[in-house]
N, C-alpha and C. Protein backbone atom coordinates (compact mmCIF):
# COMPACT_ATOMS: atom_id res chain seq x y z
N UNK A 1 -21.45 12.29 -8.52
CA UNK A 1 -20.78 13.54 -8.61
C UNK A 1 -19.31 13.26 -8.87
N UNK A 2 -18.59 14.31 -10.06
CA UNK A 2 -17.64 13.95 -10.25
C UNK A 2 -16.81 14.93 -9.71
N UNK A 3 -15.72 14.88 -8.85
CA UNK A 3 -15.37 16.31 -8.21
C UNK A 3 -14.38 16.65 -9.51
N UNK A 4 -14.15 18.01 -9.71
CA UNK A 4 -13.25 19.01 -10.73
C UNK A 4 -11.97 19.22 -9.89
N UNK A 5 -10.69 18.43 -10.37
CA UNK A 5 -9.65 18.57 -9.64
C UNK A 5 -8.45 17.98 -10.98
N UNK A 6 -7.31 18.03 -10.42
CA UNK A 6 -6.44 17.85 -11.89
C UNK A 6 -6.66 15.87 -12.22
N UNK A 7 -7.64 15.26 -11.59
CA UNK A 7 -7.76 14.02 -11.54
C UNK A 7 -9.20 13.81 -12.45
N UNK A 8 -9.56 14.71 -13.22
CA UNK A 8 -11.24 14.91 -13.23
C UNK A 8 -11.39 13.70 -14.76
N UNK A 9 -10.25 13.85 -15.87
CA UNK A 9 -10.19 12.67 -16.80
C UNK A 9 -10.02 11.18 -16.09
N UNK A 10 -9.15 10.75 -15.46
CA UNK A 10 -8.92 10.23 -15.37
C UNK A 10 -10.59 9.49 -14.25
N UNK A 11 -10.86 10.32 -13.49
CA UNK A 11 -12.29 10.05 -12.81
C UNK A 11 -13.30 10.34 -14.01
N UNK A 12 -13.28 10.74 -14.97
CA UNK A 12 -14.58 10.54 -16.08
C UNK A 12 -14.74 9.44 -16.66
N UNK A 13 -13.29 8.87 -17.40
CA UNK A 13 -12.88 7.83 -17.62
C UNK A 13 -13.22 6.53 -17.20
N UNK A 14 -12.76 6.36 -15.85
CA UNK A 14 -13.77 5.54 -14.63
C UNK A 14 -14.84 5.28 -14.24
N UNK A 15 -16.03 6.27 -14.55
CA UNK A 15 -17.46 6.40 -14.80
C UNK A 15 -18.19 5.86 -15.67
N UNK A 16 -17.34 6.45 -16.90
CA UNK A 16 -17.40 5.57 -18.01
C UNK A 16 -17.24 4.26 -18.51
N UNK A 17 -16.45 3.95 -17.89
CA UNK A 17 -15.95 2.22 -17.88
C UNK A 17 -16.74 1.46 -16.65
N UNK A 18 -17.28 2.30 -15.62
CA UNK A 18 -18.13 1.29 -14.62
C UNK A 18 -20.32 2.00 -15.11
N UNK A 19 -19.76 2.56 -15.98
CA UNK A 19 -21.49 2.88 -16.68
C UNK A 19 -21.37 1.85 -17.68
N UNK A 20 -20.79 1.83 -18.33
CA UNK A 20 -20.22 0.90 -19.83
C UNK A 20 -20.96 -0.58 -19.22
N UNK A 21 -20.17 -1.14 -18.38
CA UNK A 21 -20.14 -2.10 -17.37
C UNK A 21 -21.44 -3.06 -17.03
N UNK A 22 -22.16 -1.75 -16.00
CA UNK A 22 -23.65 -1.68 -15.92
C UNK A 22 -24.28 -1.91 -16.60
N UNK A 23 -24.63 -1.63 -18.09
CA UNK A 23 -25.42 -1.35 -19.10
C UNK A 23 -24.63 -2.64 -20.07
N UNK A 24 -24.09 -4.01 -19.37
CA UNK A 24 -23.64 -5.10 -19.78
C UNK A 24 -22.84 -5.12 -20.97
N UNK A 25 -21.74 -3.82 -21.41
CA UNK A 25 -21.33 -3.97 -22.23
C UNK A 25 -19.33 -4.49 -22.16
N UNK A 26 -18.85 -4.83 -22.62
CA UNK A 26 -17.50 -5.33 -22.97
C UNK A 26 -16.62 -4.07 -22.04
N UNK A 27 -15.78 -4.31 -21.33
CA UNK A 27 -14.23 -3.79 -20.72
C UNK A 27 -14.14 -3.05 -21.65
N UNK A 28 -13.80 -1.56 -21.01
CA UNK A 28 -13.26 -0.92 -21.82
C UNK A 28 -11.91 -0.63 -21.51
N UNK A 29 -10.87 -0.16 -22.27
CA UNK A 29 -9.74 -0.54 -22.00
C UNK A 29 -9.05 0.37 -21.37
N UNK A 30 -7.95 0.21 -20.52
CA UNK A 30 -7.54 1.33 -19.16
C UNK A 30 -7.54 2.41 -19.14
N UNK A 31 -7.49 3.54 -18.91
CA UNK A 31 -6.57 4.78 -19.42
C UNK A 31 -5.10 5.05 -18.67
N UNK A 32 -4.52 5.52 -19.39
CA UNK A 32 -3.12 5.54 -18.79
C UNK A 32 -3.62 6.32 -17.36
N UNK A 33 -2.41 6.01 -16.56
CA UNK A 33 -2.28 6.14 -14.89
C UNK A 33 -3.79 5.48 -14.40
N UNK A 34 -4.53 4.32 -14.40
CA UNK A 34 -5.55 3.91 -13.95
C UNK A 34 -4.85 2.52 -12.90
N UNK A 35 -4.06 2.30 -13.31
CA UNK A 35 -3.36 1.09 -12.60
C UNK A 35 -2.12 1.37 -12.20
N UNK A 36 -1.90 0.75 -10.99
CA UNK A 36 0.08 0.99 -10.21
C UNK A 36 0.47 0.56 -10.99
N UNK A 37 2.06 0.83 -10.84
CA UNK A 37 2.99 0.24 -11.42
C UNK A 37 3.18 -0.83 -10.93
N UNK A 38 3.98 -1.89 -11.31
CA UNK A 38 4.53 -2.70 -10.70
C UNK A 38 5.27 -2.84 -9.65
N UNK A 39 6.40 -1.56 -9.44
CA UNK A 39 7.07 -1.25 -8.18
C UNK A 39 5.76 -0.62 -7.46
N UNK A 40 4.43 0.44 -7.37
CA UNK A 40 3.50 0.75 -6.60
C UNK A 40 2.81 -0.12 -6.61
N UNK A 41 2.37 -1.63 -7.35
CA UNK A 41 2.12 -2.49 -6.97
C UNK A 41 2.74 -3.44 -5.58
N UNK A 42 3.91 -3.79 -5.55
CA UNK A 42 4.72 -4.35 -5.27
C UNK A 42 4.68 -3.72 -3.49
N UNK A 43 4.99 -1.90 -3.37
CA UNK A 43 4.70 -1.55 -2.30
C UNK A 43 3.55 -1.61 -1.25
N UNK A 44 2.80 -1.49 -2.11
CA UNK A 44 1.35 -1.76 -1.70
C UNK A 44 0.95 -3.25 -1.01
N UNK A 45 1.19 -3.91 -1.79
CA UNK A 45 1.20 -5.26 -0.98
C UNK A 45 2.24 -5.48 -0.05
N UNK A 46 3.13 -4.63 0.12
CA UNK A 46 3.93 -5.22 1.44
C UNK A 46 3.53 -4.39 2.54
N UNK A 47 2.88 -3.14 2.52
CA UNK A 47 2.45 -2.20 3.10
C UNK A 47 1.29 -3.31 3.69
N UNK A 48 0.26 -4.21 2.68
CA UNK A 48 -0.52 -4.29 3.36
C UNK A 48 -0.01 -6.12 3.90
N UNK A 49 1.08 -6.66 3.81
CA UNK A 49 1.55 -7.33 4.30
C UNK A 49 1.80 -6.49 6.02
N UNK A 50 2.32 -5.97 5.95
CA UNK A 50 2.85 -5.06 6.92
C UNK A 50 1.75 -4.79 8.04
N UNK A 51 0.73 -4.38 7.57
CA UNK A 51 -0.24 -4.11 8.31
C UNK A 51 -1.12 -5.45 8.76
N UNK A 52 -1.01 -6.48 8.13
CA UNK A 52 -1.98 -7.48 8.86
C UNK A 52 -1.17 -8.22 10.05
N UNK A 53 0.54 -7.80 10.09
CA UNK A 53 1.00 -8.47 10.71
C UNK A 53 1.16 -7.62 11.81
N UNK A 54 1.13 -6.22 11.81
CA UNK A 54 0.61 -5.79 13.13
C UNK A 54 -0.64 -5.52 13.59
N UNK A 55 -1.70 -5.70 12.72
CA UNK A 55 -2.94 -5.86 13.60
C UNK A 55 -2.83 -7.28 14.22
N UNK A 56 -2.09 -8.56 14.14
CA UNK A 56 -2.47 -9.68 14.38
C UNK A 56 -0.98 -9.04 15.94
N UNK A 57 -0.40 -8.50 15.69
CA UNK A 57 0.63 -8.83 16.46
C UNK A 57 0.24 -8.77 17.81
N UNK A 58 -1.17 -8.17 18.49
CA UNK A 58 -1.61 -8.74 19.71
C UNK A 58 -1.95 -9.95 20.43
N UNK A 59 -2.32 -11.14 18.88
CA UNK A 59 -2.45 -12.25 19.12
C UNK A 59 -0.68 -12.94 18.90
N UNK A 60 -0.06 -12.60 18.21
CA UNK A 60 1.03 -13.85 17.64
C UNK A 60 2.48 -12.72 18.44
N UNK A 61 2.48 -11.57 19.01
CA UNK A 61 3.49 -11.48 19.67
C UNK A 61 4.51 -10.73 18.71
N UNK A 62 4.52 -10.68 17.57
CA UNK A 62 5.53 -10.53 16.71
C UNK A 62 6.28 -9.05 16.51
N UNK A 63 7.28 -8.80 16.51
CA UNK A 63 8.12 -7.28 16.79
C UNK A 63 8.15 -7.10 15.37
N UNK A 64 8.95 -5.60 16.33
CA UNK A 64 9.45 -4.96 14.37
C UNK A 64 10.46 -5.71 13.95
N UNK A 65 11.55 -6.56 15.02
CA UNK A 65 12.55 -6.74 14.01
C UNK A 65 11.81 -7.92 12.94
N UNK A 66 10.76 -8.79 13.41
CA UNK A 66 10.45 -10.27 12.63
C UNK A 66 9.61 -9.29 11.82
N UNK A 67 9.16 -8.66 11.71
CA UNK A 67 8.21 -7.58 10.53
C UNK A 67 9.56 -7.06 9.53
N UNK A 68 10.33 -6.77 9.93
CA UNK A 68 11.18 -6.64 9.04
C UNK A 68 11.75 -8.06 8.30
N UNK A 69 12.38 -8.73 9.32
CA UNK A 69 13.27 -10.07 8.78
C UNK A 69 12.17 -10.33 7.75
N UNK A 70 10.64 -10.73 7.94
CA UNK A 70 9.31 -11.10 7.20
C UNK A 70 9.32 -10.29 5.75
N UNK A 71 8.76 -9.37 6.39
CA UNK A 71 8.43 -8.20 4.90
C UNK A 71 9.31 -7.48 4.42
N UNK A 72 9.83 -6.63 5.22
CA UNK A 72 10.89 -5.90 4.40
C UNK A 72 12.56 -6.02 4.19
N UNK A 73 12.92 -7.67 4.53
CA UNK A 73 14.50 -7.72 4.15
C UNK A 73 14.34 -8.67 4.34
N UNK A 74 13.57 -9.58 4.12
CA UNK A 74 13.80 -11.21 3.84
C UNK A 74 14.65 -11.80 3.74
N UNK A 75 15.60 -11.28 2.20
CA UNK A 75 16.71 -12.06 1.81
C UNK A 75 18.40 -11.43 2.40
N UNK A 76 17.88 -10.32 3.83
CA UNK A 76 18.78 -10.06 4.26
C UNK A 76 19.04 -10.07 5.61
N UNK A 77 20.65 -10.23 6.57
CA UNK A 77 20.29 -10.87 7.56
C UNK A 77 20.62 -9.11 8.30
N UNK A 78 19.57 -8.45 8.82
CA UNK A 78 19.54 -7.91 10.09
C UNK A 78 19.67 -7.61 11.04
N UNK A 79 21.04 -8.22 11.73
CA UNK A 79 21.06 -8.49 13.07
C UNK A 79 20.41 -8.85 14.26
N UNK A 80 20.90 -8.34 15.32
CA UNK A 80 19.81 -8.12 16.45
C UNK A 80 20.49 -7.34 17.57
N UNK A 81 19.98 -7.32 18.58
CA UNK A 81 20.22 -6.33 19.56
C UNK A 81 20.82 -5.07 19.51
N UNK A 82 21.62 -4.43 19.85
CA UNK A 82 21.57 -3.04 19.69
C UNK A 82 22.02 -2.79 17.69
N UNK A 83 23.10 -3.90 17.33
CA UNK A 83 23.39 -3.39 16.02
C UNK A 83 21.49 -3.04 15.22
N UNK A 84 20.14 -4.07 15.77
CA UNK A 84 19.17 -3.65 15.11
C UNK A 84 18.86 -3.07 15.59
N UNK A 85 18.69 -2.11 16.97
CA UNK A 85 18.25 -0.65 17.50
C UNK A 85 19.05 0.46 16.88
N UNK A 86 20.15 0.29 15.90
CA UNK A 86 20.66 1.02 16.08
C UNK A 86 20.55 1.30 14.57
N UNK A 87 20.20 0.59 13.99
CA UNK A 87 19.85 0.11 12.35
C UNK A 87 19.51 1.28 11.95
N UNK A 88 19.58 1.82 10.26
CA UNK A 88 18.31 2.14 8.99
C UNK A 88 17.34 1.37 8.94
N UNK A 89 17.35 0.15 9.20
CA UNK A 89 16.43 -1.11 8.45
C UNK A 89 15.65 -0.89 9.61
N UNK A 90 16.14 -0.46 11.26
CA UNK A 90 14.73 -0.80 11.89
C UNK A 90 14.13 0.55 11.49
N UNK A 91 14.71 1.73 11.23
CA UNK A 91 13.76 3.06 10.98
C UNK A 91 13.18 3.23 10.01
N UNK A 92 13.85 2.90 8.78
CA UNK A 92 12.50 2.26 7.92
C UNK A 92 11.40 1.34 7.85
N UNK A 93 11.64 0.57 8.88
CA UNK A 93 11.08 -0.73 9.18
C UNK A 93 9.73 0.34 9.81
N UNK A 94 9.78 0.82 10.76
CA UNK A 94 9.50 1.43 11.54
C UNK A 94 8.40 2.69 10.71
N UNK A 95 9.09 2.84 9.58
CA UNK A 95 8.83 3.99 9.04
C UNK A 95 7.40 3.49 8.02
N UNK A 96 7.51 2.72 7.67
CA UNK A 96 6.57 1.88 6.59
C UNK A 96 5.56 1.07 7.45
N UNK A 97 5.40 0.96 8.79
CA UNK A 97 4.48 0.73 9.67
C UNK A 97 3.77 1.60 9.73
N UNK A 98 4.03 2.81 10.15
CA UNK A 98 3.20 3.73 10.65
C UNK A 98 2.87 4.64 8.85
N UNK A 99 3.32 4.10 7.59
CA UNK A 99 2.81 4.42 6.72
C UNK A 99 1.76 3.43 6.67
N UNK A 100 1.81 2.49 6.61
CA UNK A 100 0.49 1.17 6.55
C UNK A 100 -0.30 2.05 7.56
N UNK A 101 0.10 2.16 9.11
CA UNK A 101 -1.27 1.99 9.57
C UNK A 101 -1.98 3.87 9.50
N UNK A 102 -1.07 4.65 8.82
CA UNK A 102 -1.71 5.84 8.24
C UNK A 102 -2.76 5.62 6.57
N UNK A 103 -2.53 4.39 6.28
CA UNK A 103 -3.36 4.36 5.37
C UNK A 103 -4.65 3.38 5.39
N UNK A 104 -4.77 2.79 6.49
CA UNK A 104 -5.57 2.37 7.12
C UNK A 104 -5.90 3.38 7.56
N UNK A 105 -6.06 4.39 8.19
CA UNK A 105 -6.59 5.70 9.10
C UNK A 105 -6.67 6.88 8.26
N UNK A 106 -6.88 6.37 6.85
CA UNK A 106 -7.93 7.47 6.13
C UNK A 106 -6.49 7.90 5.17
N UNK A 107 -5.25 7.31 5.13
CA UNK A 107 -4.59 7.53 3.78
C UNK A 107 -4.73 7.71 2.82
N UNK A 108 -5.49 6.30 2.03
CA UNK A 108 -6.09 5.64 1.02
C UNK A 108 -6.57 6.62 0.39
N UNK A 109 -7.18 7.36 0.85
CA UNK A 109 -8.19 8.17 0.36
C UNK A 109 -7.11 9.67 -0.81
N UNK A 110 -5.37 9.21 0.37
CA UNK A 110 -4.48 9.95 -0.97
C UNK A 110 -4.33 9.11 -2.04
N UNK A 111 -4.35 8.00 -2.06
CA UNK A 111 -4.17 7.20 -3.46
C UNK A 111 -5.48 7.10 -4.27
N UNK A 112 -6.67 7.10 -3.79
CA UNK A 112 -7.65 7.46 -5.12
C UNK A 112 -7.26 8.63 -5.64
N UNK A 113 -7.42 9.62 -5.32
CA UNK A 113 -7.03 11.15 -5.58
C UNK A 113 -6.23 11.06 -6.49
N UNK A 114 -4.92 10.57 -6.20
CA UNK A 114 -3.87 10.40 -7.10
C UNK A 114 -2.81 10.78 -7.15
């Protein structure tokens, strides 16, 4: 079933290329908006950087500030103690956690959609 929504080409499209597929024939070639960008590439993997390091963080201990220093400001130095409580970097830090673990908890399901 294909649901009728402003996504309905772009999901026919997709049908088509995984029927194509099935029936052992050659890749068919993308349709525009079928793949992230490179910057929604790019987020995505730190999102899900983000998220394996707080599901593990019951075993390895690890805070928001080393989730940040890690994933999201690597090549920048962060502080610590109140200047990082008191930060942007920890509330975004902060902010892109609880986006990971909202897309783990049935997000995702906004990015097929589209």
């Amino acid at each position: 079933m294909i649901v009728r929504d402003e996504a309905i080409e772009l999901r026919h499209a997709a049908v088509q290329r995984f029927d194509r597929r099935m029936a052992g024939g050659a890749p068919m070639r993308l349709p525009p908006g079928f793949t992230p960008t490179p910057f929604q590439r790019r987020r995505l993997s730190m999102l899900l950087d983000i998220l394996d390091a707080v599901l593990d963080r019951t075993y390895s201990g690890i805070t928001t500030h080393e989730i940040a220093r890690r994933h999201v400001y690597p090549t920048l130095d962060i502080g610590r103690g109140n200047e990082w409580k008191s930060s942007a970097e920890r509330r975004r830090t902060q902010r892109l956690i609880d986006e990971a673990l909202g897309l783990m908890n049935g997000g995702y399901r906004a990015l097929l959609h589209g």
